[in-house]
Protein backbone atom coordinates (compact mmCIF):
# COMPACT_ATOMS: atom_id res chain seq x y z
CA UNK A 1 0.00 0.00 0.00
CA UNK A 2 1.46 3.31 -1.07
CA UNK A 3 0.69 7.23 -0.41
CA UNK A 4 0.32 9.39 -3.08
CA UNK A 5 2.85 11.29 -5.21
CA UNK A 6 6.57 12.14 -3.57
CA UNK A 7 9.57 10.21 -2.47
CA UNK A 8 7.20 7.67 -0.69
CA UNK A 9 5.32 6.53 -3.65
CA UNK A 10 8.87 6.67 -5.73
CA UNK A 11 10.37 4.39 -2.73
CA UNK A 12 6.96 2.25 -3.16
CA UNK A 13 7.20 2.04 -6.92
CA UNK A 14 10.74 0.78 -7.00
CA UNK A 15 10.28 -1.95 -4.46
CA UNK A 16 7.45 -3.45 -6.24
CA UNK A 17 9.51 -3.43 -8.97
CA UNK A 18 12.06 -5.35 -7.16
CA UNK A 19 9.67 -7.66 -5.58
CA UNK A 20 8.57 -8.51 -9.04
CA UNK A 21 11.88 -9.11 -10.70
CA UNK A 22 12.02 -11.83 -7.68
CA UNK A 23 8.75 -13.76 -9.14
CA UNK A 24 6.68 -11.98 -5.93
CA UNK A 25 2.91 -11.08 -6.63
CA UNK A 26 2.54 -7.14 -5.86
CA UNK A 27 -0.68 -5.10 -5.58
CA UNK A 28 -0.26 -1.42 -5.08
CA UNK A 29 -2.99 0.28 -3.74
CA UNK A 30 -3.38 3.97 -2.50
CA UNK A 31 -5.36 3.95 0.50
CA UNK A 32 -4.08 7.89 2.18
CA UNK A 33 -4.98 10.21 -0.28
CA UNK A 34 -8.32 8.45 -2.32
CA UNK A 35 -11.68 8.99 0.13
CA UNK A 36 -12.79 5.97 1.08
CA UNK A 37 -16.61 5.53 0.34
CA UNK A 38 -17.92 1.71 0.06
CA UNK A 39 -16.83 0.71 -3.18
CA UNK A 40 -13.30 1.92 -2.70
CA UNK A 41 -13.55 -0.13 0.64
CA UNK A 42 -14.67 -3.11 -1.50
CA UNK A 43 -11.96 -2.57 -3.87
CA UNK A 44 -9.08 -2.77 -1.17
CA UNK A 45 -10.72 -5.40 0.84
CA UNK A 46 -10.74 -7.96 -2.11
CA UNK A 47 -6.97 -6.65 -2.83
CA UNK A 48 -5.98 -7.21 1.04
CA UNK A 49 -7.77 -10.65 1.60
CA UNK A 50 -5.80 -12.89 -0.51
CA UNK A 51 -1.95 -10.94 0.67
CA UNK A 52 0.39 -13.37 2.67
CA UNK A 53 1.33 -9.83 3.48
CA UNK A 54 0.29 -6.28 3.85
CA UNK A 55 3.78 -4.03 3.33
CA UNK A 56 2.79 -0.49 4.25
CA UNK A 57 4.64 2.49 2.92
CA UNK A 58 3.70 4.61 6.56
CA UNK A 59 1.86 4.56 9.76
CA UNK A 60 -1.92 5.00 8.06
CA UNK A 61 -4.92 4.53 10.49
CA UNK A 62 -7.33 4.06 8.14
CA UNK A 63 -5.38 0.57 6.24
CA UNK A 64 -3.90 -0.23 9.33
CA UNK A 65 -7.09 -1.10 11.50
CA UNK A 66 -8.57 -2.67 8.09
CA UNK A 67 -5.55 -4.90 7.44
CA UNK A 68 -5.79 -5.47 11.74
CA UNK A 69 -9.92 -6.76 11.27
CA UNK A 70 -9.06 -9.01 7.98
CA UNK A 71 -6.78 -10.51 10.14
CA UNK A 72 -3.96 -10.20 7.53
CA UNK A 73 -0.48 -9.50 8.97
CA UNK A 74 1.01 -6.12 8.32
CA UNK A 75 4.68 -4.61 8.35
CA UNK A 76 5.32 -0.81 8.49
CA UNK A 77 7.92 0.71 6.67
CA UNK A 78 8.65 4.20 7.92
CA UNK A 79 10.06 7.15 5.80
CA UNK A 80 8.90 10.39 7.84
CA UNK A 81 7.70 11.17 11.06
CA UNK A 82 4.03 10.72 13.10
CA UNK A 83 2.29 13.34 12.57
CA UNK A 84 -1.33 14.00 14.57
CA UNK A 85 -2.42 15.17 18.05
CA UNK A 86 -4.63 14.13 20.75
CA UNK A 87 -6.60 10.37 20.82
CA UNK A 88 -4.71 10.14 16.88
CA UNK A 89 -1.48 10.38 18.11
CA UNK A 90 -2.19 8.12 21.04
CA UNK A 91 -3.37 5.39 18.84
CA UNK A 92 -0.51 5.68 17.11
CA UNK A 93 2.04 5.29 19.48
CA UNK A 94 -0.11 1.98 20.53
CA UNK A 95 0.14 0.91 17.65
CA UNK A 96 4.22 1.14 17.48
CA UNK A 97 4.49 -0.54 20.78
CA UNK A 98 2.70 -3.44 19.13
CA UNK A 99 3.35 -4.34 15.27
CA UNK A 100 6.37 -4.99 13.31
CA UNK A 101 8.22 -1.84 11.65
CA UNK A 102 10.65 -0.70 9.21
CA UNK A 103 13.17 2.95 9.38
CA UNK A 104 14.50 4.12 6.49
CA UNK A 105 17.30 5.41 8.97
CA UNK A 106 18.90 5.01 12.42
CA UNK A 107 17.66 9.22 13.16
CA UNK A 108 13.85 7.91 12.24
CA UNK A 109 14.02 4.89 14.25
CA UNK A 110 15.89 6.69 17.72
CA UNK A 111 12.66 9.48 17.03
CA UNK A 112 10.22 6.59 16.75
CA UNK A 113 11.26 4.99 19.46
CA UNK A 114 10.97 8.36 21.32
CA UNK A 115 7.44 8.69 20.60
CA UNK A 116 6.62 5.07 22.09
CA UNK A 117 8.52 6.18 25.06
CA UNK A 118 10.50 2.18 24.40
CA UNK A 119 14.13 2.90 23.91
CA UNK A 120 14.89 -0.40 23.26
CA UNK A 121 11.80 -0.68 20.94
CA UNK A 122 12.98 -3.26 17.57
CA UNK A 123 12.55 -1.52 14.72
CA UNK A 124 14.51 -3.01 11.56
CA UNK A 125 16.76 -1.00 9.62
CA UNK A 126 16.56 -0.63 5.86
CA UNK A 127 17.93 2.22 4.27
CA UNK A 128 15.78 4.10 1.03
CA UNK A 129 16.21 2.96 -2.80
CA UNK A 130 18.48 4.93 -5.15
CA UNK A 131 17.07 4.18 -8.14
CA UNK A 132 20.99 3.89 -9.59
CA UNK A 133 19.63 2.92 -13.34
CA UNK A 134 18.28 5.88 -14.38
CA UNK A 135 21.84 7.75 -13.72
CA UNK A 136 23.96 5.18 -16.36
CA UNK A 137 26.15 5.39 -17.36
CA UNK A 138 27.14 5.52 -13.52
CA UNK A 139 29.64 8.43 -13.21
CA UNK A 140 33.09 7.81 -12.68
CA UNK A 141 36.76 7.46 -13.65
CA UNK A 142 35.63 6.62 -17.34
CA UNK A 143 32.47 8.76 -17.34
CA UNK A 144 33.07 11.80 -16.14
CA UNK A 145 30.12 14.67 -15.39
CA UNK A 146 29.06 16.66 -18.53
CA UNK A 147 30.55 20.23 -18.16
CA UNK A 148 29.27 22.17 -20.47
CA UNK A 149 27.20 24.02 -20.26
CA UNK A 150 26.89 23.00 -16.74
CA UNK A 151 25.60 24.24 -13.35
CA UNK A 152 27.94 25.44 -11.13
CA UNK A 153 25.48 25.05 -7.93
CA UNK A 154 22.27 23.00 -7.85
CA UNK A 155 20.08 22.48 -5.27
CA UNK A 156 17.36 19.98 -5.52
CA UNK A 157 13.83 19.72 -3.65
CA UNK A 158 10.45 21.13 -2.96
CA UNK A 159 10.64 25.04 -2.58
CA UNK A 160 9.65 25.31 0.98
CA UNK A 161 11.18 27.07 3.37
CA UNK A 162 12.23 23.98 5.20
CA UNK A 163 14.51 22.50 2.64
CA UNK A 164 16.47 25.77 3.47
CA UNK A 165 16.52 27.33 -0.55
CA UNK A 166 16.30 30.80 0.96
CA UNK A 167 20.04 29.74 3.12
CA UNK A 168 21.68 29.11 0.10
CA UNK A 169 20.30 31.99 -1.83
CA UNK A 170 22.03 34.35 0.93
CA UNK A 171 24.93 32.53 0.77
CA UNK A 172 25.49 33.01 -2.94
CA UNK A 173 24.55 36.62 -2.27
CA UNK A 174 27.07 36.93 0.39
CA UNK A 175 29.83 34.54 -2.21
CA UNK A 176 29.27 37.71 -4.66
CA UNK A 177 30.07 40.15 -2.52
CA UNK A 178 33.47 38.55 -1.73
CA UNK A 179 34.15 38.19 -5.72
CA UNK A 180 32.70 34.83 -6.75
CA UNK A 181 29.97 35.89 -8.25
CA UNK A 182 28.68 35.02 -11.80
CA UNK A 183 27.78 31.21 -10.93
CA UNK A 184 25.31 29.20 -12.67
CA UNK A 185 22.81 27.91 -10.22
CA UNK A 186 19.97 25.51 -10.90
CA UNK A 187 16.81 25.23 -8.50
CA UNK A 188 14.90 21.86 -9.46
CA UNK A 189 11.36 21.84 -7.95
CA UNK A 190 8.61 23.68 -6.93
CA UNK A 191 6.65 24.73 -4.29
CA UNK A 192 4.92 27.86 -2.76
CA UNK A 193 8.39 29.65 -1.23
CA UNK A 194 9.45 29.51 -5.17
CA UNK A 195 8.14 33.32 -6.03
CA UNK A 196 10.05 34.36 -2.48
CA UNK A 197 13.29 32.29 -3.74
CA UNK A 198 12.72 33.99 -7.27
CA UNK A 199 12.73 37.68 -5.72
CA UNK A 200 15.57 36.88 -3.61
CA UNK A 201 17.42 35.44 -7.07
CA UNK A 202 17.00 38.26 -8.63
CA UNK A 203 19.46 40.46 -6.02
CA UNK A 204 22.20 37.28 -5.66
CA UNK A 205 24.85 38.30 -8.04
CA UNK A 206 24.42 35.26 -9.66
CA UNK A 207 22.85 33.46 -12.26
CA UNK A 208 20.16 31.43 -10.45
CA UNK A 209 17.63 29.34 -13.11
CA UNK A 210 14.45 27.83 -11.89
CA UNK A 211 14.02 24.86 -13.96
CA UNK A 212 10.33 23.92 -12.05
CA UNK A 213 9.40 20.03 -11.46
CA UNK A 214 11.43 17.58 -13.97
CA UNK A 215 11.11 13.82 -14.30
CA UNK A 216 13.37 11.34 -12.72
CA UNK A 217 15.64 10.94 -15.88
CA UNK A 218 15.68 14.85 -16.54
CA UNK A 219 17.00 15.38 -12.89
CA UNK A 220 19.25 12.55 -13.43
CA UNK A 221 20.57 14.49 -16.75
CA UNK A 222 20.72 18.51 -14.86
CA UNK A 223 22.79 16.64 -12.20
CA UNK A 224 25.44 15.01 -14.10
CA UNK A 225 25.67 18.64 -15.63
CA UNK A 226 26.48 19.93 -11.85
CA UNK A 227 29.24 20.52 -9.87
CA UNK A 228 28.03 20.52 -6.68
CA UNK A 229 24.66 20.08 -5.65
CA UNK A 230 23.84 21.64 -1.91
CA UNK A 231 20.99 20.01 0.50
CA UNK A 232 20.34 23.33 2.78
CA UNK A 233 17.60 21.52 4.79
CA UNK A 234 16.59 23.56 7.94
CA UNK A 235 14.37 20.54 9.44
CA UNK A 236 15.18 17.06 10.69
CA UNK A 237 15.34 15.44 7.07
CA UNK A 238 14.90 11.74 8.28
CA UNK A 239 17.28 10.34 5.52
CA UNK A 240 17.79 11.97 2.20
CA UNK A 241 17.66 10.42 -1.12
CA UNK A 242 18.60 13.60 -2.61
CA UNK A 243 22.39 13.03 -1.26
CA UNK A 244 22.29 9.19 -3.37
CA UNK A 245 21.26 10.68 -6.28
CA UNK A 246 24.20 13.50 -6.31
CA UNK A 247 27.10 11.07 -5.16
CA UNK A 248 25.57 8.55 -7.92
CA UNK A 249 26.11 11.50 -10.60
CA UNK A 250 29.51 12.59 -9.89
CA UNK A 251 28.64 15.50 -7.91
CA UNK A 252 30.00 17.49 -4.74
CA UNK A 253 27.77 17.71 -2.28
CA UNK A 254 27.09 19.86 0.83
CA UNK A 255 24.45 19.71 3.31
CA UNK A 256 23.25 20.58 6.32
CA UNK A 257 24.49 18.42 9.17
CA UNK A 258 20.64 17.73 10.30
CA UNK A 259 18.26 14.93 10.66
CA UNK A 260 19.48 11.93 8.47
CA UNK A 261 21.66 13.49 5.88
CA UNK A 262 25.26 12.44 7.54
CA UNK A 263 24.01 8.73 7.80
CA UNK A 264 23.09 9.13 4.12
CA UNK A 265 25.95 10.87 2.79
CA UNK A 266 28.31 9.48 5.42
CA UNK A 267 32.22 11.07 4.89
CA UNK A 268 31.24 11.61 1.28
CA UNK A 269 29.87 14.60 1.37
CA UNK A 270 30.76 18.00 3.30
CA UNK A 271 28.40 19.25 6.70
CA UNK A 272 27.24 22.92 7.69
CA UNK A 273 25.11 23.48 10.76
CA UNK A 274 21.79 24.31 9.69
CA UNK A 275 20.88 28.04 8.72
CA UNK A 276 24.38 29.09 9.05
CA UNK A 277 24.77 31.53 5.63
CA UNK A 278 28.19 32.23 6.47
CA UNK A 279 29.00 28.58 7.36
CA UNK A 280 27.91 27.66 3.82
CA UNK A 281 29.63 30.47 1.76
CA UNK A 282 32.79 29.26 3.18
CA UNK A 283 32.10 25.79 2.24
CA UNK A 284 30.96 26.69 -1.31
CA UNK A 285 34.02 28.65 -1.89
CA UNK A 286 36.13 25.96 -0.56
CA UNK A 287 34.24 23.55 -3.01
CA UNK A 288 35.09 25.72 -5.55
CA UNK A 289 38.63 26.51 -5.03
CA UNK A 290 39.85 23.20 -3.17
CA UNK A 291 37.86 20.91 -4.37
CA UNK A 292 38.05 17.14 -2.49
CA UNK A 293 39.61 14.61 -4.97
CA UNK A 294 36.67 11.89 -5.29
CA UNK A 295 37.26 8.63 -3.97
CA UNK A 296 35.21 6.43 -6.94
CA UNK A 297 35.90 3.15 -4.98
CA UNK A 298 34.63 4.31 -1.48
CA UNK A 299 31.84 6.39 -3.60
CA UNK A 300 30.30 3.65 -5.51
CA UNK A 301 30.49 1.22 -2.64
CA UNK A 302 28.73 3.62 -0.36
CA UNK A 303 25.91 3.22 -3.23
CA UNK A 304 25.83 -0.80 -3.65
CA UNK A 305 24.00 -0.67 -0.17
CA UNK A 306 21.30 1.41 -1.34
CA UNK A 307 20.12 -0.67 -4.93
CA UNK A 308 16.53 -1.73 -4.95
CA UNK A 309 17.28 -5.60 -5.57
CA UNK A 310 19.02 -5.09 -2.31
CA UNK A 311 16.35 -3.04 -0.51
CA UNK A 312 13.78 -5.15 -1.50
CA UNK A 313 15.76 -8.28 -0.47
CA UNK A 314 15.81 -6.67 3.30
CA UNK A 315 12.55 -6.34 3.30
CA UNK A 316 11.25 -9.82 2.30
CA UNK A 317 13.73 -10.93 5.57
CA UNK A 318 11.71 -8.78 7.64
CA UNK A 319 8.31 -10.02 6.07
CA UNK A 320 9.45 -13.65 6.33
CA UNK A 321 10.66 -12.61 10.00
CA UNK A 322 7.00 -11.18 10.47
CA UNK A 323 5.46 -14.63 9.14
CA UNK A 324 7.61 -17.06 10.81
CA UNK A 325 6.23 -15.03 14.18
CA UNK A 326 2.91 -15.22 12.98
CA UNK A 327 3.13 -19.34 12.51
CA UNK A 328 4.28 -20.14 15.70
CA UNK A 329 1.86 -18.10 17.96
């Protein structure tokens, strides 16, 4: 069972995938977004019934108390925080303290397991998908980035101010005052801060292009023209795919040292606190003018742990885990 459109439903999309390549059965189903009226309940009922298993891409009430009364056993796979108040959030944390679950990072799991008030709550570790195909050739010693025309900076996201797009927009004001200005910067995305972002592009000293919301491939393409790509993130990012997908494409990367972005980037990638402008300059201009030889080996084995077929494999251990439980109660 999947959300709707974002990283989730990307995440969702590839496993199936992976699950399939393995001669699995998969049913997708969106049950968060679609209302659920009777037929839709019919729908996802006959879907459900026949599962050995009910994988499901987030903590949803709804599916989960379904799945619970058709008495079909159910893992979690976590990607972002509990969100909800009151008797909702309650229920939820009852919930952790008593199913199986999945963290797409140790940060998510340590803030789960805050939220059940169980330190020692098990919650399985799988790391997200990188969907490595769509960046072949795979960057390295033989295939180098394209550089021309090339982007100088990108940054990659939705334009909220969370993901921290108005941080790096002062910080490449602030590079130009000091004489490094005339940069080509990409923004990839959208979202409602992106007529703020524009404005503040405008008065950067640099030239700052908004390319809007691209498919996969086409980001895959704008980042193998790029530098550096910089994750400015101002909230608790719980992992990052973001990072994957610029180390996959040959890119320097620096982010803010927040959330899950070290344990996804790990020593491959340089770390700013969050929100600090002049913390950032410093590290673009250091990008720029010492740049940190890549290390292709350590680089593209830091990536092997994040392929689909392996992803997927992970989870069908914690599944069979989940059903091997379920047999001898």
């Amino acid at each position: 069972m999947r959300y709707g459109m974002g990283g989730v439903e990307t995440q969702t999309e590839q496993l199936a995938r992976a699950f399939r390549v393995m001669s699995h059965q998969v049913c997708e189903l969106e049950t968060y977004h679609l209302p659920w009226g009777l037929t839709r309940l019919i729908h996802v009922c006959r879907a459900v019934l026949p599962a050995d298993v009910v994988l499901s891409m987030g903590l949803s009430l709804k599916t989960w108390l379904l799945v619970t009364l058709l008495g079909r056993p159910v893992l979690i796979s976590h990607h972002t925080y509990l969100g909800g108040d009151g008797w909702n959030l309650r229920l939820k944390r009852w919930i952790l303290r008593r199913s199986l679950h999945v963290a797409n990072s140790v940060f998510l799991a340590e803030k789960l397991r805050e939220l059940a008030d169980l330190p020692r709550l098990p919650i399985a570790l799988i790391h997200p998908c990188c969907p490595l195909e769509c960046l072949a050739p795979q960057v390295g010693p033989d295939h180098p980035p394209m550089d021309s025309p090339g982007w100088d900076v990108t940054f990659v996201g939705r334009h909220i101010p969370d993901k921290g797009g108005q941080v790096l927009l002062a910080a490449l004001e602030k590079l130009a005052a000091f004489g490094c200005g005339s940069m080509a910067v990409a923004f990839l995305g959208a979202g409602p801060a992106q007529a703020e972002w524009q404005r503040l592009s405008l008065a950067c000293g640099q030239r700052v292009s908004f390319l809007g919301s691209l498919p996969a491939s086409e980001v895959a393409v704008e980042l193998r023209r790029s530098r550096l790509v910089v994750i400015p993130s101002l909230w608790q990012e719980p992992f990052g795919v973001v990072m994957l997908e610029a180390l996959a494409a040959g890119c320097g990367v620096i982010a803010s040292a927040v959330g899950g972005l070290p344990e996804a980037g790990a020593q491959l990638a340089r770390y700013v606190p969050p929100g600090d402008v002049e913390a950032l300059a410093d590290a673009i201009r250091n990008e720029r003018t010492r740049p940190v030889p890549i290390d292709w080996a350590a680089r593209h084995a830091h990536l092997e742990r994040f392929r689909p077929e392996r992803v997927a494999q992970l989870h069908l251990q914690e599944i069979n885990r989940l059903l091997a439980a379920r047999a001898a109660a």
